[in-house]
C-alpha atoms as a PDB file:
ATOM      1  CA  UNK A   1      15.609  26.472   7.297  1.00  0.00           C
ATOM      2  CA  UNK A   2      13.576  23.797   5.805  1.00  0.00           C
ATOM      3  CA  UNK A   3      14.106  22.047   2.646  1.00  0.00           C
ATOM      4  CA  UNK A   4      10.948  23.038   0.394  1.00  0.00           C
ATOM      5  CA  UNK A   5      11.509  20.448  -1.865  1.00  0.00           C
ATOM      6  CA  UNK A   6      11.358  17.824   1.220  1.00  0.00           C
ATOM      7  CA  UNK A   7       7.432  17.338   1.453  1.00  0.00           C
ATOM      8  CA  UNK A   8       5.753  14.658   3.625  1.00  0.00           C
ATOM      9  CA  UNK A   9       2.735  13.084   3.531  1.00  0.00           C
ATOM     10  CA  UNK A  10       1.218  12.195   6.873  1.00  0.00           C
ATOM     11  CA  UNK A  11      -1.792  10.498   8.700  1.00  0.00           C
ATOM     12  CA  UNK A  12      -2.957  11.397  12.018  1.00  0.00           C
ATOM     13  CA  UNK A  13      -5.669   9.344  14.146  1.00  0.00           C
ATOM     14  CA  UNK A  14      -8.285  11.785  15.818  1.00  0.00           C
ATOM     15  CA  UNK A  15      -9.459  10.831  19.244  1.00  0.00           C
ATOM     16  CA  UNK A  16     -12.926   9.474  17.324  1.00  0.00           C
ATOM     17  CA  UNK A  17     -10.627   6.840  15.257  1.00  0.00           C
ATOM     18  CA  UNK A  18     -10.981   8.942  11.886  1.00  0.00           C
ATOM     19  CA  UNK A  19      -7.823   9.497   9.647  1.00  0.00           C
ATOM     20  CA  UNK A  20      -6.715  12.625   8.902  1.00  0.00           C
ATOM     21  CA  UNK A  21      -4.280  13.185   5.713  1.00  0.00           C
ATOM     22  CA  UNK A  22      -1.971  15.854   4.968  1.00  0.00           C
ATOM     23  CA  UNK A  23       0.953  16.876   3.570  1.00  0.00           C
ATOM     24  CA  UNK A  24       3.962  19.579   4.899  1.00  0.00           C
ATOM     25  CA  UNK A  25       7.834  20.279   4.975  1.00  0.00           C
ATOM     26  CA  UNK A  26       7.747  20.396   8.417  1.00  0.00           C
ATOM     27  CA  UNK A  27       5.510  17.655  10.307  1.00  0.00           C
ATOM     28  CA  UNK A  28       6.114  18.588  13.541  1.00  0.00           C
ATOM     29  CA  UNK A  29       5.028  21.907  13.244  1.00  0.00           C
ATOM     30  CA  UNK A  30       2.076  21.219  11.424  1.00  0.00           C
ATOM     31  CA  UNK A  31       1.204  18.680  14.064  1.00  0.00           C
ATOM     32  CA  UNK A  32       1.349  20.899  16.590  1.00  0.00           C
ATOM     33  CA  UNK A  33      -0.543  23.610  15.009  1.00  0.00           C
ATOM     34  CA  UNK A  34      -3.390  20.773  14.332  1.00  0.00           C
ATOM     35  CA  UNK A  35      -2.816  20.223  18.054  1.00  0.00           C
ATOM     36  CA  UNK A  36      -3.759  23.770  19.126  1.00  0.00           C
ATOM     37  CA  UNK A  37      -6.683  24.113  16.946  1.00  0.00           C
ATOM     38  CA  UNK A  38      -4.841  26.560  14.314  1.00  0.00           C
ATOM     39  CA  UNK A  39      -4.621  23.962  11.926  1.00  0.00           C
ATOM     40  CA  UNK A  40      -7.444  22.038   9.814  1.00  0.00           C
ATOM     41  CA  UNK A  41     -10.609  22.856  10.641  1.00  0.00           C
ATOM     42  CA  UNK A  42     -11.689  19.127  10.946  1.00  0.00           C
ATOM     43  CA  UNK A  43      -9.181  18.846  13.267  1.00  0.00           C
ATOM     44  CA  UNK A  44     -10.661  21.225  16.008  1.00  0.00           C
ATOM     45  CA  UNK A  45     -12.244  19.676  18.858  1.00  0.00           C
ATOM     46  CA  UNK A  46     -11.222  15.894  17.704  1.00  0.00           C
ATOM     47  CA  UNK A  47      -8.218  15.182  19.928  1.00  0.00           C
ATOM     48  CA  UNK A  48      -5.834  14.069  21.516  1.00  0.00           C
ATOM     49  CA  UNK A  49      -4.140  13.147  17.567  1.00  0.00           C
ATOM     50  CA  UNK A  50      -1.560  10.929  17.380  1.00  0.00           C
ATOM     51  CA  UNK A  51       0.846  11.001  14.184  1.00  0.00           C
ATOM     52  CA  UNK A  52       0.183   7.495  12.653  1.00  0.00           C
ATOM     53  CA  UNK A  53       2.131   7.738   9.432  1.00  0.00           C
ATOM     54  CA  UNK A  54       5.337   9.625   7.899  1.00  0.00           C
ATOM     55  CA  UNK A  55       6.505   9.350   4.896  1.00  0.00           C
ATOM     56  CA  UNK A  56       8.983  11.829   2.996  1.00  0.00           C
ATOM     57  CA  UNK A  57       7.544  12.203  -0.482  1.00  0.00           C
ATOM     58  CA  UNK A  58       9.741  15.124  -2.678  1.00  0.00           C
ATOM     59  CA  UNK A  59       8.000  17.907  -4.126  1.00  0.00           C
ATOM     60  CA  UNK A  60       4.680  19.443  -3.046  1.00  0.00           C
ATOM     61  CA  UNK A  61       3.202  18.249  -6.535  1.00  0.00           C
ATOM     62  CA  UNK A  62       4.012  15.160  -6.251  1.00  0.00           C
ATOM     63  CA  UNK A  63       2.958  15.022  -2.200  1.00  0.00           C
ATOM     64  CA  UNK A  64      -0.438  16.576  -2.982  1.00  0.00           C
ATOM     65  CA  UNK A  65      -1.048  13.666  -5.485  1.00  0.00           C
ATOM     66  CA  UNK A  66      -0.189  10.914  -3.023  1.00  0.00           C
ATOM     67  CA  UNK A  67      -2.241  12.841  -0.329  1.00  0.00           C
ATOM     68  CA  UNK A  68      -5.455  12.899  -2.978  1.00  0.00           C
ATOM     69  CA  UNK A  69      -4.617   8.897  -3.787  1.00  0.00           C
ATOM     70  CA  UNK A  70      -4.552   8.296  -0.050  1.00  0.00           C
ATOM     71  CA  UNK A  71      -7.753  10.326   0.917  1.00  0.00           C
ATOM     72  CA  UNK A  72      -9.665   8.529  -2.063  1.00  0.00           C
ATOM     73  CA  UNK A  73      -9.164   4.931   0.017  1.00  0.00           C
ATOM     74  CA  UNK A  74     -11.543   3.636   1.600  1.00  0.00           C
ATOM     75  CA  UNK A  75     -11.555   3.387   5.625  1.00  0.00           C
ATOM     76  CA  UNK A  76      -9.793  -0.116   5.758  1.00  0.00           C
ATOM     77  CA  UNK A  77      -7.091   1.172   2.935  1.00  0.00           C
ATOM     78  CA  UNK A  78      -5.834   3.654   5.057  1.00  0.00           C
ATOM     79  CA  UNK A  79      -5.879   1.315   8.143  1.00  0.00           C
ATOM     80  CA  UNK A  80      -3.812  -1.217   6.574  1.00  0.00           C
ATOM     81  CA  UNK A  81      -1.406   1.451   5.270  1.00  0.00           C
ATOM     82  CA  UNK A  82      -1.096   2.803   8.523  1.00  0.00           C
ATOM     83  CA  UNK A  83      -0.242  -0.217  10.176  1.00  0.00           C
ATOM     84  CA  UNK A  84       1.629  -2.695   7.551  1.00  0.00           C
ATOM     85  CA  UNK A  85       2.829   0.133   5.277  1.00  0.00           C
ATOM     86  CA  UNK A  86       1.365  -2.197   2.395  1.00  0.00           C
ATOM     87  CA  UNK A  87       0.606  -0.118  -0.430  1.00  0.00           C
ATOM     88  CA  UNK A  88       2.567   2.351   0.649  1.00  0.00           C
ATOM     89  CA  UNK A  89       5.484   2.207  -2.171  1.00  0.00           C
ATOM     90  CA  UNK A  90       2.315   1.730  -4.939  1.00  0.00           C
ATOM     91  CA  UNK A  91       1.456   5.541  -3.979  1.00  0.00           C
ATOM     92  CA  UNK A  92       4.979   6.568  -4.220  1.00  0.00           C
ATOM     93  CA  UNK A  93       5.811   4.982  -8.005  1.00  0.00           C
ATOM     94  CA  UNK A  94       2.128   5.985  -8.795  1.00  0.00           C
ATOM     95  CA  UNK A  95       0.536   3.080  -9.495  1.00  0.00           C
ATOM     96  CA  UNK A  96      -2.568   1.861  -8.548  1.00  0.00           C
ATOM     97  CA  UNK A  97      -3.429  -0.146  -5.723  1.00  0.00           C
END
């Protein structure tokens, strides 16, 4: 059984280059669920996804802040975060960026 007070935060690309943020306890299974169209509905019809970012965050309260803070940034934010992690450890001590 899964640890509720291990939530993740986590990024997927859709096939159209958008990021997609959520958070979840269990990221595989939420990533397939987004995969067969039971998930998000801004998720249906925009694969293949790929999982571009996961990062283990605590509790849900605090994971649903860093998931607002992270869908806030702007489009070249959330690229750089994906891909250097930079700004990454700002989210988690809540500070700004």
């Amino acid at each position: 059984m899964q640890n509720t007070d291990e939530w993740f935060v986590y990024m997927l690309r859709c096939r159209d280059g958008s990021l997609y943020t959520g958070i979840a306890t269990d990221v595989e299974r939420r990533f397939a669920e987004h995969q067969s169209n039971s998930g998000a509905k801004y998720l249906r019809g925009r694969g293949p996804l790929a999982l571009v970012l996961k990062q283990r965050v605590g509790h849900r309260s605090r994971a649903l802040k860093i998931e607002r803070s992270i869908k806030r940034l702007p489009k070249h934010r959330k690229e750089t975060l994906v891909k250097t992690g930079a700004g990454l450890q700002a989210l988690l001590s809540n500070r700004k960026l």
